[in-house]
Protein backbone atom coordinates (compact mmCIF):
# COMPACT_ATOMS: atom_id res chain seq x y z
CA UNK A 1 61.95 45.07 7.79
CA UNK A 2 59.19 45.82 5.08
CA UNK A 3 57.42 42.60 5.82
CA UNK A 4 57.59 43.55 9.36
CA UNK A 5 55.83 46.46 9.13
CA UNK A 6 53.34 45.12 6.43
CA UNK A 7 52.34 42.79 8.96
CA UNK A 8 51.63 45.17 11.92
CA UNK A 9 49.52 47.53 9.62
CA UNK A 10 47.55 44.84 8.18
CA UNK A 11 47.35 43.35 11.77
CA UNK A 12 45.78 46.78 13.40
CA UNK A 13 43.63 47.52 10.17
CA UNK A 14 42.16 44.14 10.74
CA UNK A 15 41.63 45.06 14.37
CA UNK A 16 40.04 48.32 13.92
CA UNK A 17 37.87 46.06 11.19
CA UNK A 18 36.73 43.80 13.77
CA UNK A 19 36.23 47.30 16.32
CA UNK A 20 34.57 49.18 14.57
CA UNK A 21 31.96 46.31 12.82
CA UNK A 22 31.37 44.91 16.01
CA UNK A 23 28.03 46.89 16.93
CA UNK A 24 25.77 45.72 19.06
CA UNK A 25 22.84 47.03 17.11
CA UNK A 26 21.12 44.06 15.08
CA UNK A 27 18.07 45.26 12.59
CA UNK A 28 14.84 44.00 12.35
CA UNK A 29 14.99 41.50 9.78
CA UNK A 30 11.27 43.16 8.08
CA UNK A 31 11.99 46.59 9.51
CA UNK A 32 15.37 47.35 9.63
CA UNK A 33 15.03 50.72 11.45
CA UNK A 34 14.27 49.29 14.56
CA UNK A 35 16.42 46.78 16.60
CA UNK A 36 15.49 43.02 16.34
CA UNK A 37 13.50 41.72 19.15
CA UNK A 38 15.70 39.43 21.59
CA UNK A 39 15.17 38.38 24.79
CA UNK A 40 19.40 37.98 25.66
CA UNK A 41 20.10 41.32 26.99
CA UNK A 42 21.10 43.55 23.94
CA UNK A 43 20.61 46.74 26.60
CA UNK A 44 18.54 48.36 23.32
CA UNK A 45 15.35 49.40 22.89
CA UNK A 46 13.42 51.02 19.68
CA UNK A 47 9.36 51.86 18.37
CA UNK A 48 8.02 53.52 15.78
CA UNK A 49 6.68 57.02 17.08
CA UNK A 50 3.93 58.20 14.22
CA UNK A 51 5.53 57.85 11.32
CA UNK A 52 9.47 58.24 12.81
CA UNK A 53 11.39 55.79 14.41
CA UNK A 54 13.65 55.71 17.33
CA UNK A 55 16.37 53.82 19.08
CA UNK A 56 18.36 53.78 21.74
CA UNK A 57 22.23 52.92 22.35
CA UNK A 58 23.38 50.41 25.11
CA UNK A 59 22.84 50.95 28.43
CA UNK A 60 21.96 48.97 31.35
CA UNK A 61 18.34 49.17 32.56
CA UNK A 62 17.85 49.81 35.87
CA UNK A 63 14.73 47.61 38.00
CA UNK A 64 13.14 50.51 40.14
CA UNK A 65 9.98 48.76 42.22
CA UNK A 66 9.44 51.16 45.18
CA UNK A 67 6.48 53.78 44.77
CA UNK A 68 8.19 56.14 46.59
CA UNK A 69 11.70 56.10 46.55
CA UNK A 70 12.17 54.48 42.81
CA UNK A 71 15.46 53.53 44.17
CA UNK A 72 15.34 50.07 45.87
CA UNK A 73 13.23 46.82 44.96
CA UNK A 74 10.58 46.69 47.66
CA UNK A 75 10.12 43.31 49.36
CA UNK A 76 6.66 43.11 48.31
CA UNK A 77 7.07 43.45 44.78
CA UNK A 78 4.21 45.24 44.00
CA UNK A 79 5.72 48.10 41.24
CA UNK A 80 7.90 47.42 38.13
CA UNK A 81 8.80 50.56 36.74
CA UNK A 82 10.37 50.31 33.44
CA UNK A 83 12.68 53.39 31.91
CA UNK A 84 14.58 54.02 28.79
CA UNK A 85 14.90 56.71 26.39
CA UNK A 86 15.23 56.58 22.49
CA UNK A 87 15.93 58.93 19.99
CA UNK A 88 16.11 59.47 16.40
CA UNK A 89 17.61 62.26 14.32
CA UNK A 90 15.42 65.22 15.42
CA UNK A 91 13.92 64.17 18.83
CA UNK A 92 14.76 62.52 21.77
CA UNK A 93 12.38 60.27 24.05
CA UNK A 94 11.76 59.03 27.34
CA UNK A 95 9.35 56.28 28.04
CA UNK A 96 8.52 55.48 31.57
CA UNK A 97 6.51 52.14 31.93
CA UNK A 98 4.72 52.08 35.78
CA UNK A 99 3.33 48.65 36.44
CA UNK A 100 1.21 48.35 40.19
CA UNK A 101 -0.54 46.13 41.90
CA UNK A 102 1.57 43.18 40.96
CA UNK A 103 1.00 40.18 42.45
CA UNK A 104 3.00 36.94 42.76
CA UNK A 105 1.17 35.58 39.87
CA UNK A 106 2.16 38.57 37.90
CA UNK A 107 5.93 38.00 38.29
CA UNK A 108 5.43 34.37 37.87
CA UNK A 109 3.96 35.03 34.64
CA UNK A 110 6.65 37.31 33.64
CA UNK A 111 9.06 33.99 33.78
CA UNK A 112 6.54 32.08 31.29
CA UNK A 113 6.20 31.46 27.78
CA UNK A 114 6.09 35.01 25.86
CA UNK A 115 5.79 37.33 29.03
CA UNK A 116 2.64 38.62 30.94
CA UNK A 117 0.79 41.01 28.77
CA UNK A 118 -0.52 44.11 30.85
CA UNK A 119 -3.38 46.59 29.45
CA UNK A 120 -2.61 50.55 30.02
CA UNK A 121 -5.16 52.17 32.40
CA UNK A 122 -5.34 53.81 35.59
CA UNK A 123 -2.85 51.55 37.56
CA UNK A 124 -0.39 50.74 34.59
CA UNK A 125 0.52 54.08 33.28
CA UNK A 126 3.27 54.78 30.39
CA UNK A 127 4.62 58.60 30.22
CA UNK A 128 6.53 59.00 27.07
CA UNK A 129 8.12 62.59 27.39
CA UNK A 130 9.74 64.73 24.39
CA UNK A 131 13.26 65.64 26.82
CA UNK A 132 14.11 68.93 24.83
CA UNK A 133 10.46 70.31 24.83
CA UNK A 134 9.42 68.89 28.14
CA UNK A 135 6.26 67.81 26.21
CA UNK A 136 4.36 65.09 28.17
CA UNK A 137 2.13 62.85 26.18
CA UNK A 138 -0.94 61.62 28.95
CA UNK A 139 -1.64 58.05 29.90
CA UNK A 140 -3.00 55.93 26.80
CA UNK A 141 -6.14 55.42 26.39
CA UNK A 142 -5.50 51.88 24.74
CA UNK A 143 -2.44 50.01 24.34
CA UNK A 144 -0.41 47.34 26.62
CA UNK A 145 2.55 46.05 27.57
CA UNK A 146 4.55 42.54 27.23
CA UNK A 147 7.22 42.00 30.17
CA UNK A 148 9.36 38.44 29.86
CA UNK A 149 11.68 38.63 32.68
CA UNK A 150 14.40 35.83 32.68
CA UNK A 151 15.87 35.97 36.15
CA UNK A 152 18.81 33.55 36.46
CA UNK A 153 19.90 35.49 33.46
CA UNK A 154 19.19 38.84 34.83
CA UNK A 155 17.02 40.15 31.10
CA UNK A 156 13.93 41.56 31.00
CA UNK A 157 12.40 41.82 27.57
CA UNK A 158 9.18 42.42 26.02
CA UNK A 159 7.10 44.55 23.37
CA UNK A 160 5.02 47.72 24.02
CA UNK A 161 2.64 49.80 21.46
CA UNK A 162 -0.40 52.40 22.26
CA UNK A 163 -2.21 55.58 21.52
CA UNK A 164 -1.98 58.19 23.51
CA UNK A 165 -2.74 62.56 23.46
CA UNK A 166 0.13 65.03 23.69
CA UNK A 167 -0.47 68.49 25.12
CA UNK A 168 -2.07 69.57 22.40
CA UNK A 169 -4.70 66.89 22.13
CA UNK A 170 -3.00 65.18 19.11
CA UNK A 171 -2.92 61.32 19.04
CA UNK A 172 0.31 59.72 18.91
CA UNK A 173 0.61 56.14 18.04
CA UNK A 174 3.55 54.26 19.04
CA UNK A 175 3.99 50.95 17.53
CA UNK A 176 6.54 48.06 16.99
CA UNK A 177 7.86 49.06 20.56
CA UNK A 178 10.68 46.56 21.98
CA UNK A 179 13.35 46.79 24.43
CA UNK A 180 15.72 43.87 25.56
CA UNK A 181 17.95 44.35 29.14
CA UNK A 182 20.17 43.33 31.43
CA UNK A 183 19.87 44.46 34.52
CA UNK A 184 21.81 44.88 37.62
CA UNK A 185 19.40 43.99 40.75
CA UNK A 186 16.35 42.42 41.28
């Protein structure tokens, strides 16, 4: 009888081991604050806001491409509108990536190599929002965006980083941006 129950409590603290070490997040091997860069759906997503950093837990991404509705991917495929928020100990984050005018070159070049790179400015906006203040931070006025989208695995991947003004005209730099989904529709 002892051995019996030896064996089931060594049996379920090895499981809750296994549960409880089994995390998703994997650090950056030089910065282990933020979540290594992958491109094999992770659902995760980190930068380095100023001086803080911030990460995210998992969650699916969802593919938004209509202008109006942001509900449905529009037969043209014109939009990409990335969203995901991230957090730290103090603050939490929502960036909102708006890419427009894409072509079929665009998306083509989204399936290539490292990604298509795509410079902020009037037609590819970020909004990176502060959710307990409400405190918008404008469009950058430098910065860009790398999308890789892998579409017979359903991941989209890439690296982000800019300056940008909050509403009180201070300059936020957000760098060593990454974020590595699945997603459900395209």
């Amino acid at each position: 009888m002892k051995k019996s129950g030896f064996k089931i409590l060594l049996n379920t603290s090895f499981m809750l081991f296994l549960l409880v070490s089994c995390e998703t997040f994997v650090p950056d091997p030089i910065d282990p604050r933020l979540p290594i860069y992958s491109e094999i759906g992770r659902n995760i997503a980190g930068a380095k806001v100023g001086n803080q950093f911030f990460k995210n837990d998992i969650r699916p991404l969802y593919l938004f491409c209509c202008a109006s509705e942001r509900q449905s991917f529009v037969e043209d495929h014109s939009e990409l509108v990335l969203e995901f928020n991230v957090w730290n100990q103090s603050q939490n984050l929502r960036c909102v990536f708006e890419l427009n005018g894409l072509t079929n070159e665009d998306w083509d070049d989204m399936e290539k190599g490292f990604g298509k790179k795509f410079v902020f400015n009037e037609t590819n906006k970020v909004t990176l929002t502060e959710l307990e203040k409400e405190d918008f931070i404008s469009v950058p006025f430098e910065g860009q965006i790398t999308v890789k989208l892998l579409k017979n695995e359903k991941i989209v991947a890439g690296t982000f980083g800019f300056k940008a003004r909050d509403s009180s005209d201070r300059e936020i730099l957000v760098t060593y941006g990454r974020f590595d989904y699945s997603y459900y529709s395209f």
